[in-house]
Protein backbone atom coordinates (compact mmCIF):
# COMPACT_ATOMS: atom_id res chain seq x y z
CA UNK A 1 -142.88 -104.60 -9.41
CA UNK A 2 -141.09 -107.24 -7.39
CA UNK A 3 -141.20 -107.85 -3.98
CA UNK A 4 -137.81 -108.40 -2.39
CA UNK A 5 -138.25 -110.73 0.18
CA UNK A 6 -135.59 -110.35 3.73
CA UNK A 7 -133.98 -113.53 5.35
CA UNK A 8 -134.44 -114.18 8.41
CA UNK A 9 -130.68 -112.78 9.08
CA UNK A 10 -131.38 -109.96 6.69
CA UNK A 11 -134.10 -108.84 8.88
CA UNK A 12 -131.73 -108.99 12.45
CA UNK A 13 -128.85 -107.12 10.63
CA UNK A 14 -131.29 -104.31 9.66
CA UNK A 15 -132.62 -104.51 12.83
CA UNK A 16 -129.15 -104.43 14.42
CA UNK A 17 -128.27 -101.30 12.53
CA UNK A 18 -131.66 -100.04 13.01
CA UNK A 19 -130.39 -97.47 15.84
CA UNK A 20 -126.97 -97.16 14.95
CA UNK A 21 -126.00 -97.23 11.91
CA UNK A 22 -122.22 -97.20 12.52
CA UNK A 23 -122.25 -100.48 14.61
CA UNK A 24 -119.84 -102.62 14.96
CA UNK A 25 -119.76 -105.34 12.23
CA UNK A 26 -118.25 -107.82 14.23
CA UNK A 27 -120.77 -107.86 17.12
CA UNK A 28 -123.42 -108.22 14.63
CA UNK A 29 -121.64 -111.18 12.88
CA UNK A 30 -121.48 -112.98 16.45
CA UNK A 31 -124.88 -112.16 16.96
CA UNK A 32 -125.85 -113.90 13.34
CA UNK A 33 -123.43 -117.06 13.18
CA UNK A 34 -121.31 -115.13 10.34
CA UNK A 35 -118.09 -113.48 9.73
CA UNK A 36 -118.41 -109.98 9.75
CA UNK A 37 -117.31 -110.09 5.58
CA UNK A 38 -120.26 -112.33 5.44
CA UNK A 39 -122.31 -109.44 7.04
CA UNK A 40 -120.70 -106.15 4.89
CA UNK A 41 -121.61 -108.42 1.97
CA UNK A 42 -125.07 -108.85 2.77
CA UNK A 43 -125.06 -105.10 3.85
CA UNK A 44 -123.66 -104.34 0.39
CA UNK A 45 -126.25 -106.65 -1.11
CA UNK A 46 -129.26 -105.08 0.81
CA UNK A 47 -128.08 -101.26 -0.52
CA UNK A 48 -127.64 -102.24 -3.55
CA UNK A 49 -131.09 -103.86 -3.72
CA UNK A 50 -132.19 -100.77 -2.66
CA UNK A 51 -133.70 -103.03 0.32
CA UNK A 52 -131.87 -100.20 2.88
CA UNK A 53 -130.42 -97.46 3.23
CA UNK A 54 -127.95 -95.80 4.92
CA UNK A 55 -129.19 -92.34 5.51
CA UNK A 56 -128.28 -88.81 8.13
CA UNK A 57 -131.69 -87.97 9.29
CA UNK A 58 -132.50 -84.46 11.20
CA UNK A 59 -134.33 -84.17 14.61
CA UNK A 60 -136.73 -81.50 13.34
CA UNK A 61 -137.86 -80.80 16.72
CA UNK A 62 -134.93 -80.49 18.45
CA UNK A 63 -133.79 -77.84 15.92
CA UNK A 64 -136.75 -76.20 15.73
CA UNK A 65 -138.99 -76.56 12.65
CA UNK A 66 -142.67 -77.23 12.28
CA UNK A 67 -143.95 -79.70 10.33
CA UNK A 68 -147.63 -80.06 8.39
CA UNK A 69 -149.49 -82.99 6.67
CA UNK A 70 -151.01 -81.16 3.08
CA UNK A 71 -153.54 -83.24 1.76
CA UNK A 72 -154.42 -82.53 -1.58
CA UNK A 73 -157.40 -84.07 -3.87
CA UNK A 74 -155.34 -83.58 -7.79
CA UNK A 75 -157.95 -83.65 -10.38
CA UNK A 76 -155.99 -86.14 -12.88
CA UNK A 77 -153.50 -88.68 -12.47
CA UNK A 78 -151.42 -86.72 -15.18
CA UNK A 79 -151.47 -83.77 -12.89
CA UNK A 80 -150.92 -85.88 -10.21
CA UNK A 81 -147.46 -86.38 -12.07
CA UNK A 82 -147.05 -82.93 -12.69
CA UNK A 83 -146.90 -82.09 -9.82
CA UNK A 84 -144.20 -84.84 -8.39
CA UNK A 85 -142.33 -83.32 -10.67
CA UNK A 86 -142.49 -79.99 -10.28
CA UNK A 87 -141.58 -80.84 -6.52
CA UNK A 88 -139.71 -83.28 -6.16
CA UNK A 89 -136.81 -80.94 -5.80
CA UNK A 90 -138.54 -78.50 -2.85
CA UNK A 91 -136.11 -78.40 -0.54
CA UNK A 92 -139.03 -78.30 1.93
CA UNK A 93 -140.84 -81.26 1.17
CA UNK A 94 -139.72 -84.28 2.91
CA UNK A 95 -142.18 -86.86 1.19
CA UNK A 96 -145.09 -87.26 -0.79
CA UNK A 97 -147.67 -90.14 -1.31
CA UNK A 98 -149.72 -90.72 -3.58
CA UNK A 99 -153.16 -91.95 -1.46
CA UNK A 100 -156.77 -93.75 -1.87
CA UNK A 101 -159.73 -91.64 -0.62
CA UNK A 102 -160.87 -88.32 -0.79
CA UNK A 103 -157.40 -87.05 -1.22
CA UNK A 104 -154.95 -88.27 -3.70
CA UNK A 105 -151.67 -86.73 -2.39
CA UNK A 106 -150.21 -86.03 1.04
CA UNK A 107 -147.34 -83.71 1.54
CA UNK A 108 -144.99 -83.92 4.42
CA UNK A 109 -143.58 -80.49 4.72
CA UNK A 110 -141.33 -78.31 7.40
CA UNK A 111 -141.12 -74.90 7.86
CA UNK A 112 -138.74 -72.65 10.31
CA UNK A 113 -142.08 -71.20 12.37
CA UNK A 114 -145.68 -70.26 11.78
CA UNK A 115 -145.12 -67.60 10.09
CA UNK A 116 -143.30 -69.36 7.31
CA UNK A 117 -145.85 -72.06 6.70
CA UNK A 118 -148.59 -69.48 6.61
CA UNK A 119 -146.23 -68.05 3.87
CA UNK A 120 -145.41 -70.94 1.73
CA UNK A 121 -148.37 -72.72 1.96
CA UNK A 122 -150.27 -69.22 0.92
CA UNK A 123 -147.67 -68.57 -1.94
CA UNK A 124 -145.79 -71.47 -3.25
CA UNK A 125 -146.86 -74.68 -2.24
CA UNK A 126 -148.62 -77.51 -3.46
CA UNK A 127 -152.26 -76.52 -2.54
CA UNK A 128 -152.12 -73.48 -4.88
CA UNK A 129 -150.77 -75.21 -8.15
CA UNK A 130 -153.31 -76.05 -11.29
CA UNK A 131 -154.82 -79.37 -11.27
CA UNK A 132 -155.77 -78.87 -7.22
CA UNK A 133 -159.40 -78.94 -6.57
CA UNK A 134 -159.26 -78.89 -2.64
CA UNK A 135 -156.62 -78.79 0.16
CA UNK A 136 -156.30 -79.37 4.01
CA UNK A 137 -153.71 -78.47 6.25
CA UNK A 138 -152.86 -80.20 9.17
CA UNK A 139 -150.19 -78.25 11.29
CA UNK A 140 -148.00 -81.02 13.64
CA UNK A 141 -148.82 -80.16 16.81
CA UNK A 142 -146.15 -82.57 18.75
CA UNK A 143 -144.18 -85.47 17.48
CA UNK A 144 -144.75 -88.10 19.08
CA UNK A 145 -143.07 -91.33 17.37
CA UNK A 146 -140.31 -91.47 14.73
CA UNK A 147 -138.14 -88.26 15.26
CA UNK A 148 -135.64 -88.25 12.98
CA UNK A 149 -136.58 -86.99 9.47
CA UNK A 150 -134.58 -87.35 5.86
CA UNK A 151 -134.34 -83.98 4.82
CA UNK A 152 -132.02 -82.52 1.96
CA UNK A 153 -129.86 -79.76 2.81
CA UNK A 154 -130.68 -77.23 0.79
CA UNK A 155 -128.13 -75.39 -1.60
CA UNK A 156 -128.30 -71.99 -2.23
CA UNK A 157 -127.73 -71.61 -5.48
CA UNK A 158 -130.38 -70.28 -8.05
CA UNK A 159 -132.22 -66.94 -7.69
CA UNK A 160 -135.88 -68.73 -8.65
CA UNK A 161 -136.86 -71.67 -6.26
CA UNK A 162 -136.93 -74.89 -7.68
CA UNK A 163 -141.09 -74.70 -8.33
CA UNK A 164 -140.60 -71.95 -10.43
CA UNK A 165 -141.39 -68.77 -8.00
CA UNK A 166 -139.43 -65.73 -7.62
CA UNK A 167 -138.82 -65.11 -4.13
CA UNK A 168 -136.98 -61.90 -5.00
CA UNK A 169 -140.12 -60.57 -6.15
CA UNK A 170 -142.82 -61.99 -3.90
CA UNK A 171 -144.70 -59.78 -1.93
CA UNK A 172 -144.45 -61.60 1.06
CA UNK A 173 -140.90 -62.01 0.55
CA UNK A 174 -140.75 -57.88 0.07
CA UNK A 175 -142.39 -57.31 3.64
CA UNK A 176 -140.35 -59.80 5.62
CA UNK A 177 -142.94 -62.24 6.19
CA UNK A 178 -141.28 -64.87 4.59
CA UNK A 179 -137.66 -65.82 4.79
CA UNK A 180 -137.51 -67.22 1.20
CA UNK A 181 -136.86 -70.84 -0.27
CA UNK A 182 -134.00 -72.61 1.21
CA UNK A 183 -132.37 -72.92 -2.34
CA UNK A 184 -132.78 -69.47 -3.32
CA UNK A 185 -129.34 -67.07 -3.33
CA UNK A 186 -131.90 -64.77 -1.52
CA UNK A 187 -132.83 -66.58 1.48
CA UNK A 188 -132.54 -65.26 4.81
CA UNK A 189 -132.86 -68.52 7.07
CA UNK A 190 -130.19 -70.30 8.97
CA UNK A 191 -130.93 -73.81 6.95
CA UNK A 192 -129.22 -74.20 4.18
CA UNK A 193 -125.64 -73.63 2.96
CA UNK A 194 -123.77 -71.56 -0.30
CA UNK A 195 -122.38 -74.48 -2.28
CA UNK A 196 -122.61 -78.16 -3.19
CA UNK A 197 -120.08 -80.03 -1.25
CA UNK A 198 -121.36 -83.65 -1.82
């Protein structure tokens, strides 16, 4: 794969934009030498590089969710792949790397409280999927650097989750220990909405 490599300028307009993203062009084009054009194009250049990106990121603490590390050792590459897969939709997964060492995968993952990540993680997450030979959980105590998360909003729009499980009929669902998947028709949580509007 090649390496894209940042100018010197590249790296002070990222850096620029770095806390807001809606700053003025202008200022930044004093700041660089340039006319602001000169800096949308390079902006322009850098996104569609897929250098940047221009994203909304959440405050998870501030509104409330917990987040875990889910390490995972995934007996085969293949399954390894799988698994991606299989996931890469969960509205509750906000990334995954593939690792060296004892485990091969680590999940970042949110929940709206304890009792929800006891549920999903217990039910239909990652750790209990074919190809895993061992798991470890590590709840997030506090955050304590780098607040702001990329999380997609969830739709809800299909009565199975996108993994493949059937909230409807899941026991824990049944009993009210578990709120659902956030792009389930079913779900009972405050985080997610009823239709597409992107």
């Amino acid at each position: 794969m090649k390496k894209h490599v940042l100018s010197g300028k590249d790296l002070i307009l990222i850096k620029s934009l770095e806390g807001n993203c809606r700053a003025n062009y202008k200022r930044v084009a004093e700041r660089l030498g340039i006319s602001h054009t000169a800096v949308k194009k390079r902006v322009d250049k850098l996104l569609s590089k897929n250098c940047v990106s221009i994203i909304t990121a959440l405050n998870l603490k501030k509104l409330g969710f917990i987040l875990a590390l889910l390490f995972l050792e995934v007996s085969t590459d293949e399954q390894l792949n799988e698994l991606l897969e299989k996931f890469s939709e969960c509205p509750r997964i906000i990334s995954m790397f593939k690792t060296f060492g004892e485990y091969n995968m680590i999940a970042l993952i949110y929940a709206e409280n304890e009792k929800v990540l006891d549920s999903i993680l217990g039910t239909c997450m990652l750790r209990i999927m074919k190809g895993i030979r061992r798991s470890l959980v590590m709840p997030i105590s506090d955050i304590l650097l780098g607040e702001y998360y990329k999380v997609k909003i969830p739709v809800k729009k299909s009565d199975i989750a996108p993994c493949g499980i059937d909230c409807y009929n899941c026991k824990r669902y049944k009993s009210k220990e578990c709120i659902g998947c956030p792009a389930v028709k079913c779900y009972t949580g405050w985080f997610s909405i009823k239709e597409d509007v992107s």
